[in-house]
N, C-alpha and C. Protein backbone atom coordinates (compact mmCIF):
# COMPACT_ATOMS: atom_id res chain seq x y z
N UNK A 1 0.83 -1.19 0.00
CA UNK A 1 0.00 0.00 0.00
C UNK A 1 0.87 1.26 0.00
N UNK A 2 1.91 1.08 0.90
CA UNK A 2 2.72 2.38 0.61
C UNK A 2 3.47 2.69 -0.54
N UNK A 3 3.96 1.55 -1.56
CA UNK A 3 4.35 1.91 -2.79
C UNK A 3 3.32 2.81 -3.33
N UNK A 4 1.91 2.16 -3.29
CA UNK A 4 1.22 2.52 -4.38
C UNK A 4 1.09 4.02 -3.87
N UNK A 5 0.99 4.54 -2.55
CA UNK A 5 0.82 5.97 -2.49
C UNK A 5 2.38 6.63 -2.57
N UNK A 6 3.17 6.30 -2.48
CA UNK A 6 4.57 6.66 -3.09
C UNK A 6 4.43 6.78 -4.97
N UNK A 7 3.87 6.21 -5.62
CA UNK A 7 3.92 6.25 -7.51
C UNK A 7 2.92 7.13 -7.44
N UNK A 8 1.83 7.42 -6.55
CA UNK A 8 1.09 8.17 -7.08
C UNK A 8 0.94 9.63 -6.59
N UNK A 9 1.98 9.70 -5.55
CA UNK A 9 2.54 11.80 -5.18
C UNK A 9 3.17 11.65 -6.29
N UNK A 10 4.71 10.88 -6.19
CA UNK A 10 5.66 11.00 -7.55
C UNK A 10 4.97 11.34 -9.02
N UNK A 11 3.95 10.58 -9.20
CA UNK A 11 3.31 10.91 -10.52
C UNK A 11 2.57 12.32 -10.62
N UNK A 12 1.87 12.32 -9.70
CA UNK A 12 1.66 14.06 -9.45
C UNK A 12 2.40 14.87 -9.50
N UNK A 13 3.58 14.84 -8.73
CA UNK A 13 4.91 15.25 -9.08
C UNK A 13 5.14 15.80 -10.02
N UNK A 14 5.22 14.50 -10.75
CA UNK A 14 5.90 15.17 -12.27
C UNK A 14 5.05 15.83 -13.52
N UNK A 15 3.47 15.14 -13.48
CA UNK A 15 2.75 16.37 -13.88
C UNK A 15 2.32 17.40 -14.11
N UNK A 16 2.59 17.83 -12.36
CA UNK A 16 2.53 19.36 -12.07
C UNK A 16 3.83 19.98 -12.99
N UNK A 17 5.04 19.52 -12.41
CA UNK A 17 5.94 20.22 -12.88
C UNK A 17 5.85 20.24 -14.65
N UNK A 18 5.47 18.93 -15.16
CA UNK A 18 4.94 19.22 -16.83
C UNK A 18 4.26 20.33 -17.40
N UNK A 19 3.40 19.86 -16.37
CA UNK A 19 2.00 21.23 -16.47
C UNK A 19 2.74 22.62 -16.22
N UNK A 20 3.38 23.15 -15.38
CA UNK A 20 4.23 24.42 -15.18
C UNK A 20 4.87 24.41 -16.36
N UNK A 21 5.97 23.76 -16.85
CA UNK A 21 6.50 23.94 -17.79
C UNK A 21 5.91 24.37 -19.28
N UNK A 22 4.96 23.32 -19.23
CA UNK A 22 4.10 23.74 -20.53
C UNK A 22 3.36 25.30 -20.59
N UNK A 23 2.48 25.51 -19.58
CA UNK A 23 1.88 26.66 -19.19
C UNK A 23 2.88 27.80 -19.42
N UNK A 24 4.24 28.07 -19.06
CA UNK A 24 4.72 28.91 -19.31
C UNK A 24 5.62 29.25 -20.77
N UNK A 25 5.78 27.68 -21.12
CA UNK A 25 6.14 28.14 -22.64
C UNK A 25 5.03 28.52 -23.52
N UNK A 26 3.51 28.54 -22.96
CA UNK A 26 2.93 28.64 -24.44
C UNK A 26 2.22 29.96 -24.08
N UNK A 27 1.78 30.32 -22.78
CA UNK A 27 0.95 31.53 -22.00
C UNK A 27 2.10 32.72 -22.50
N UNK A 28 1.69 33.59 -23.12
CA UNK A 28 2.25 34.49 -22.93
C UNK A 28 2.21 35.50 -21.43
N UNK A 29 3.32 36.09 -21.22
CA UNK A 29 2.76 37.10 -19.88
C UNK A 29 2.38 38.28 -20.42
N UNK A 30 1.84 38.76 -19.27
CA UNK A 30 1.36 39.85 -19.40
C UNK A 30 2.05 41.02 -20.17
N UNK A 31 1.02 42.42 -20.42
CA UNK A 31 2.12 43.16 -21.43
C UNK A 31 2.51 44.07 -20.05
N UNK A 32 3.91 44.70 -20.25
CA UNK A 32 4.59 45.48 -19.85
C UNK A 32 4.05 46.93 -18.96
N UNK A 33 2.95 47.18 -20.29
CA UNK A 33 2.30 48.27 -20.03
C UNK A 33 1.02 48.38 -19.11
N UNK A 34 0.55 47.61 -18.33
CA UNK A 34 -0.28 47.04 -17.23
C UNK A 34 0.11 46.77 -16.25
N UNK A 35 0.44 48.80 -15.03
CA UNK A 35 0.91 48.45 -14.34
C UNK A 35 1.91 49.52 -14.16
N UNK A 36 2.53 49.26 -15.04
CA UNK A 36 3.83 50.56 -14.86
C UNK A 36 3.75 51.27 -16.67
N UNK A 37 4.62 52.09 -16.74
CA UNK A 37 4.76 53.03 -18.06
C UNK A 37 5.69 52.03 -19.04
N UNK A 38 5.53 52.21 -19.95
CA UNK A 38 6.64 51.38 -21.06
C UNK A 38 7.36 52.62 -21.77
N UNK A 39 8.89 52.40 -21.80
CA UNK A 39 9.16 53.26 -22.36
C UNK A 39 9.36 52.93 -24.13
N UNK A 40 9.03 51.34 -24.30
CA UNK A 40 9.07 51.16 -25.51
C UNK A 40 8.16 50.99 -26.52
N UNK A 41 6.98 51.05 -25.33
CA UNK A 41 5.57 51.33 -25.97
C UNK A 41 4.81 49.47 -26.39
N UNK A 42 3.73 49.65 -26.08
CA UNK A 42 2.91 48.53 -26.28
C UNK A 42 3.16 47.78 -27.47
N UNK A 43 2.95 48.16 -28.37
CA UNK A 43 3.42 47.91 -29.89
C UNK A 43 3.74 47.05 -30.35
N UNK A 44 5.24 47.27 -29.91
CA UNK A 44 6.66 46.17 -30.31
C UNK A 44 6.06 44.96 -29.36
N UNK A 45 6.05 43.83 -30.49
CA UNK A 45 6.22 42.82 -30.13
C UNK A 45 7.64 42.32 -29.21
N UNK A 46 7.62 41.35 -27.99
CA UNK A 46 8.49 41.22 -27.03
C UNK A 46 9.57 40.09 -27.67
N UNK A 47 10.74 40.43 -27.70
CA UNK A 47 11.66 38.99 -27.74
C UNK A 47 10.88 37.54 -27.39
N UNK A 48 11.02 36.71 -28.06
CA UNK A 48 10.84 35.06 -28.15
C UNK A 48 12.49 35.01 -27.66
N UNK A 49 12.27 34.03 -26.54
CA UNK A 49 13.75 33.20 -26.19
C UNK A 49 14.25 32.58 -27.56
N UNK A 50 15.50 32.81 -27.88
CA UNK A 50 15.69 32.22 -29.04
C UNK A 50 15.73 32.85 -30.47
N UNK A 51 15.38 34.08 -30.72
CA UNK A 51 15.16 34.82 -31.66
C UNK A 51 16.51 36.28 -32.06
N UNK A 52 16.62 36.69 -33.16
CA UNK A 52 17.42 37.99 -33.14
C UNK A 52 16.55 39.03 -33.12
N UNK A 53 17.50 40.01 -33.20
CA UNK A 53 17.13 41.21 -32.86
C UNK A 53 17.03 41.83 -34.17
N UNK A 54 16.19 41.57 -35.14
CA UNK A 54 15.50 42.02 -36.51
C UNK A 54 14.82 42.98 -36.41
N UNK A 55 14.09 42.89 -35.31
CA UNK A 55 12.81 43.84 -35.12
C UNK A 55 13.51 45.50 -34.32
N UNK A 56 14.73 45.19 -33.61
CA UNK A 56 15.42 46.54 -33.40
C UNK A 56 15.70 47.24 -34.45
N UNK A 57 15.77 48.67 -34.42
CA UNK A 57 16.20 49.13 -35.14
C UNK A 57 18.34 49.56 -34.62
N UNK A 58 18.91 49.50 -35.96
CA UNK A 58 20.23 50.12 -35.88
C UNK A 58 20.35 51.41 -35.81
N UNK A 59 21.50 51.70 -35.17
CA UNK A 59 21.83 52.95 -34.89
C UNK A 59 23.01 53.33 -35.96
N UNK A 60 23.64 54.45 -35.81
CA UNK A 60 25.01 54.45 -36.82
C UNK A 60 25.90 54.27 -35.67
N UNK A 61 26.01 54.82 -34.66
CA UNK A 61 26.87 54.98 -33.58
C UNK A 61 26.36 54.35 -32.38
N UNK A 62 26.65 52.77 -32.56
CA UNK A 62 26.21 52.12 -30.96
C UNK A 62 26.69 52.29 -30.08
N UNK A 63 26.71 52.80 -28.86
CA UNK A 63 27.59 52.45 -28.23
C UNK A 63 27.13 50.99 -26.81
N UNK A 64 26.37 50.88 -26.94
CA UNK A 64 26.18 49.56 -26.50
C UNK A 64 25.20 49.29 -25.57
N UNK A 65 24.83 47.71 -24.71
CA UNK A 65 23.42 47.27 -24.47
C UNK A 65 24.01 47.13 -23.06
N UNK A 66 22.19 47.59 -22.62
CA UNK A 66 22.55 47.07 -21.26
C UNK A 66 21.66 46.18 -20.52
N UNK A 67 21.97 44.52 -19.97
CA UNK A 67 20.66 43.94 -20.06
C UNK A 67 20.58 44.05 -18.57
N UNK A 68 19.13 43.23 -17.88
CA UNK A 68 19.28 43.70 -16.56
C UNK A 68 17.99 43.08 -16.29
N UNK A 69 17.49 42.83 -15.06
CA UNK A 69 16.22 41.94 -14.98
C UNK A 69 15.11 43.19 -14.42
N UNK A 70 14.29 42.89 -15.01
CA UNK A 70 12.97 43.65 -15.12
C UNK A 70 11.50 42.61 -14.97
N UNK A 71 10.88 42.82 -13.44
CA UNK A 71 10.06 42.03 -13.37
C UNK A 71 10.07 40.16 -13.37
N UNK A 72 11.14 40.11 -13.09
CA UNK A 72 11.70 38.86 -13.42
C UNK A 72 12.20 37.99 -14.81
N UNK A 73 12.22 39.27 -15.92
CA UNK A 73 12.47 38.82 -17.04
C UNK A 73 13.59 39.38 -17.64
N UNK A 74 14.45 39.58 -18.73
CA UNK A 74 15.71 40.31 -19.08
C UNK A 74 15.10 41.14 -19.93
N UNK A 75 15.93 42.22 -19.42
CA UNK A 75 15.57 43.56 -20.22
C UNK A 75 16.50 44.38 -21.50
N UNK A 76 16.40 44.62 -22.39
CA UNK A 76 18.12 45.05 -23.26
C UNK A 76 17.23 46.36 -23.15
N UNK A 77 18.76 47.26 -22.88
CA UNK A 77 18.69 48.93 -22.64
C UNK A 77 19.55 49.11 -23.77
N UNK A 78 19.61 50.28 -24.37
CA UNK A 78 20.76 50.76 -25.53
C UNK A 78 21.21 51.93 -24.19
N UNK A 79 22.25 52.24 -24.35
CA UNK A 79 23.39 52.51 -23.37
C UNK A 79 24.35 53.59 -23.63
N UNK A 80 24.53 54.34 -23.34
CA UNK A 80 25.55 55.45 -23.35
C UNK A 80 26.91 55.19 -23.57
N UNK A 81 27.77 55.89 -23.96
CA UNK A 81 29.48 55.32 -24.04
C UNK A 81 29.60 55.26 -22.68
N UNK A 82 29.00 55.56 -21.57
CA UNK A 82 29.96 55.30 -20.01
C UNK A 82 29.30 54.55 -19.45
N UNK A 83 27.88 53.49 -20.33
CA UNK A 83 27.06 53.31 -19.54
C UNK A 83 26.19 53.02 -19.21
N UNK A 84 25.43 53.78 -18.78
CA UNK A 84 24.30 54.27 -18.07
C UNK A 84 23.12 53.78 -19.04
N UNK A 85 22.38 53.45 -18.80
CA UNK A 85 21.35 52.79 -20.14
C UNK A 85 20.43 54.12 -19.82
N UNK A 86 20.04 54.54 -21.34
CA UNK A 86 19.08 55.07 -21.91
C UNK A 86 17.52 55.09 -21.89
N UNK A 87 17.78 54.09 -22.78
CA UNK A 87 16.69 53.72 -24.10
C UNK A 87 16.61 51.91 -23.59
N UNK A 88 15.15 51.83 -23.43
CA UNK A 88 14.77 50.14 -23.42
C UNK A 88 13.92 49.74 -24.31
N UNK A 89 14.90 48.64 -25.47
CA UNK A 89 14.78 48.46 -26.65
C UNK A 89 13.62 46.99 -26.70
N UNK A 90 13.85 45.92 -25.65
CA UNK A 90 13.00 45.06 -25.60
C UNK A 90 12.88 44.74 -23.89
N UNK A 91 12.12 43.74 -23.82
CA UNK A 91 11.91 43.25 -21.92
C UNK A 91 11.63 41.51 -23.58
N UNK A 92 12.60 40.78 -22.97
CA UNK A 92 12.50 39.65 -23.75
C UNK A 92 11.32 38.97 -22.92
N UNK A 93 11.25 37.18 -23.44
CA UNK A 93 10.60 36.02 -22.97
C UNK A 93 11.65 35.28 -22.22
N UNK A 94 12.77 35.98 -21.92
CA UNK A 94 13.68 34.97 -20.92
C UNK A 94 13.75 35.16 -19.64
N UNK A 95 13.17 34.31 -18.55
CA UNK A 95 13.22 34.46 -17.29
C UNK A 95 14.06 34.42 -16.60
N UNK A 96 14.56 35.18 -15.79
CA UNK A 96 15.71 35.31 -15.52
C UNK A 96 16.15 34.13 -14.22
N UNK A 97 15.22 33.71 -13.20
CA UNK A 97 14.98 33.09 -12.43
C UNK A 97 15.44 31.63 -13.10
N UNK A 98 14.99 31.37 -14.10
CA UNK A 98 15.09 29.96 -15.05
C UNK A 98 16.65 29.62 -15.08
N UNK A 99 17.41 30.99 -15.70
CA UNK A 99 18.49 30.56 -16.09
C UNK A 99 19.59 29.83 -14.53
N UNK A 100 20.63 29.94 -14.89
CA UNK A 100 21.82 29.42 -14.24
C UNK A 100 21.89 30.46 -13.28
N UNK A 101 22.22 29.94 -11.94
CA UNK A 101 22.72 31.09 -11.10
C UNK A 101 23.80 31.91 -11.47
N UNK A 102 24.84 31.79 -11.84
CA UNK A 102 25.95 32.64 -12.38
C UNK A 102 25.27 33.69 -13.45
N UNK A 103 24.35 33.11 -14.26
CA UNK A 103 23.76 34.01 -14.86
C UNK A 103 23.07 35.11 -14.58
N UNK A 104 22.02 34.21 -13.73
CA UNK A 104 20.97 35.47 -13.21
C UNK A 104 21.71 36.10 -12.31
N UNK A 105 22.71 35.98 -11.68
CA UNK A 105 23.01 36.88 -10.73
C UNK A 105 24.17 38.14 -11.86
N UNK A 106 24.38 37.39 -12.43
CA UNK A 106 24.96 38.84 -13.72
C UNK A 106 23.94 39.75 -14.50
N UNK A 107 22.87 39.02 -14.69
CA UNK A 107 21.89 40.09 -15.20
C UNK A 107 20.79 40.68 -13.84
N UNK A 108 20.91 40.14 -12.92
CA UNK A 108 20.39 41.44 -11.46
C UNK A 108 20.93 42.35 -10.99
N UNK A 109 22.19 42.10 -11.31
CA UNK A 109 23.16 43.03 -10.72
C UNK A 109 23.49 44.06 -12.04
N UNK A 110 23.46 43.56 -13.24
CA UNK A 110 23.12 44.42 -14.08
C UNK A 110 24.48 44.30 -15.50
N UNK A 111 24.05 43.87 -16.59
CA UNK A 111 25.44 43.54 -17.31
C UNK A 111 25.42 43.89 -18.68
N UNK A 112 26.24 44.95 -19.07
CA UNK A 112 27.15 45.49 -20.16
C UNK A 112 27.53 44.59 -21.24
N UNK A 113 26.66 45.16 -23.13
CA UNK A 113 27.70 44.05 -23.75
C UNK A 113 27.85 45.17 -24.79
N UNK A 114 29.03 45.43 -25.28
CA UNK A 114 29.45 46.73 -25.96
C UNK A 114 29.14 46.27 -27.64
N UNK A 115 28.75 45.30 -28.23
CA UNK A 115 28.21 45.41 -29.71
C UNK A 115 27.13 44.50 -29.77
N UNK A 116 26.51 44.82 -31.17
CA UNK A 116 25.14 43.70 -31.59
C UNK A 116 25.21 42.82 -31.48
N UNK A 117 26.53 42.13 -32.25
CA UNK A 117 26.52 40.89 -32.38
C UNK A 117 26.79 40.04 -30.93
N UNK A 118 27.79 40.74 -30.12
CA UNK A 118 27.35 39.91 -29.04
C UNK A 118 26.58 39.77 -28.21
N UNK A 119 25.68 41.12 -28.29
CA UNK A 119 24.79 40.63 -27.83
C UNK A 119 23.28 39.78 -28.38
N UNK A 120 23.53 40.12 -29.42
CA UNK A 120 22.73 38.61 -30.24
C UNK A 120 23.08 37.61 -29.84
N UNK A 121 24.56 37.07 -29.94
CA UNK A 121 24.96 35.65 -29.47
C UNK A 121 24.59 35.22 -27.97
N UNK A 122 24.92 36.28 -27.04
CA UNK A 122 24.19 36.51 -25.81
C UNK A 122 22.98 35.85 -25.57
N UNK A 123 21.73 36.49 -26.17
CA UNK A 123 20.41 35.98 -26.64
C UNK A 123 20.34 34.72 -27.23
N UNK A 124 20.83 34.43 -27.87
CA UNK A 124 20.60 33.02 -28.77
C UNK A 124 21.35 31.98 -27.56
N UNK A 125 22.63 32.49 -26.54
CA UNK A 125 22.72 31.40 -25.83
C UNK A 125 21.92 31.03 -24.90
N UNK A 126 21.23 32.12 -24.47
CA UNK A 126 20.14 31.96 -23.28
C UNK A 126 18.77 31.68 -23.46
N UNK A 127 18.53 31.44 -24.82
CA UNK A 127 17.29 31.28 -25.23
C UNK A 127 17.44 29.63 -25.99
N UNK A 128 18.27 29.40 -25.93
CA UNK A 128 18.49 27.58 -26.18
C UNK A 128 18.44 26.57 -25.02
């Protein structure tokens, strides 16, 4: 008798956690703008984990991104030469909580990537 109620928490178990998993890859969250101000405006569709940055527009003179967790999700800022972020270009689909501790604790504390491309590659690693 106690196996059988041992297979059947375990099986609950792992359901739930299925069920979480699924629920959050397919639910979108909420928009940005419900709640607080957007400075990038309702509009723009949000980063997909996994996707480039097509939908940004280029600058002539980057001087670079700044990502950082927002609401529990990663945020890319376009950034000053010393800095200081600006301009917030997306709030992606990557949770920051999800990733690796070494990670998330670099994007809470707040982290600098000085061109596109790496920070595309950036994105594409954290969204795999």
């Amino acid at each position: 008798m106690r196996k059988l109620w041992y297979s059947v928490f375990y099986s609950l178990c792992a359901f739930t956690i299925a069920f979480s998993l699924y629920w959050m890859a397919t639910v979108p969250p909420p928009s940005a703008s419900s709640g607080r101000s957007a400075s990038s405006g309702s509009s723009q569709p949000t980063l997909r984990a996994g996707t480039s940055l097509a939908g940004i527009p280029q600058e002539e003179e980057e001087e670079g991104y700044y990502l950082c967790d927002e609401g529990g999700r990663l945020a890319v800022y376009r950034c000053t030469a010393d800095g200081t972020p600006r301009q917030r270009l997306e709030l992606t689909d990557i949770y920051v909580n999800l990733l690796p501790e070494q990670d998330a604790l670099r994007f809470k504390a707040g982290y600098l990537v000085w061109s596109r491309q790496e920070l595309e590659t950036l994105l594409e690693d954290l969204g795999a």
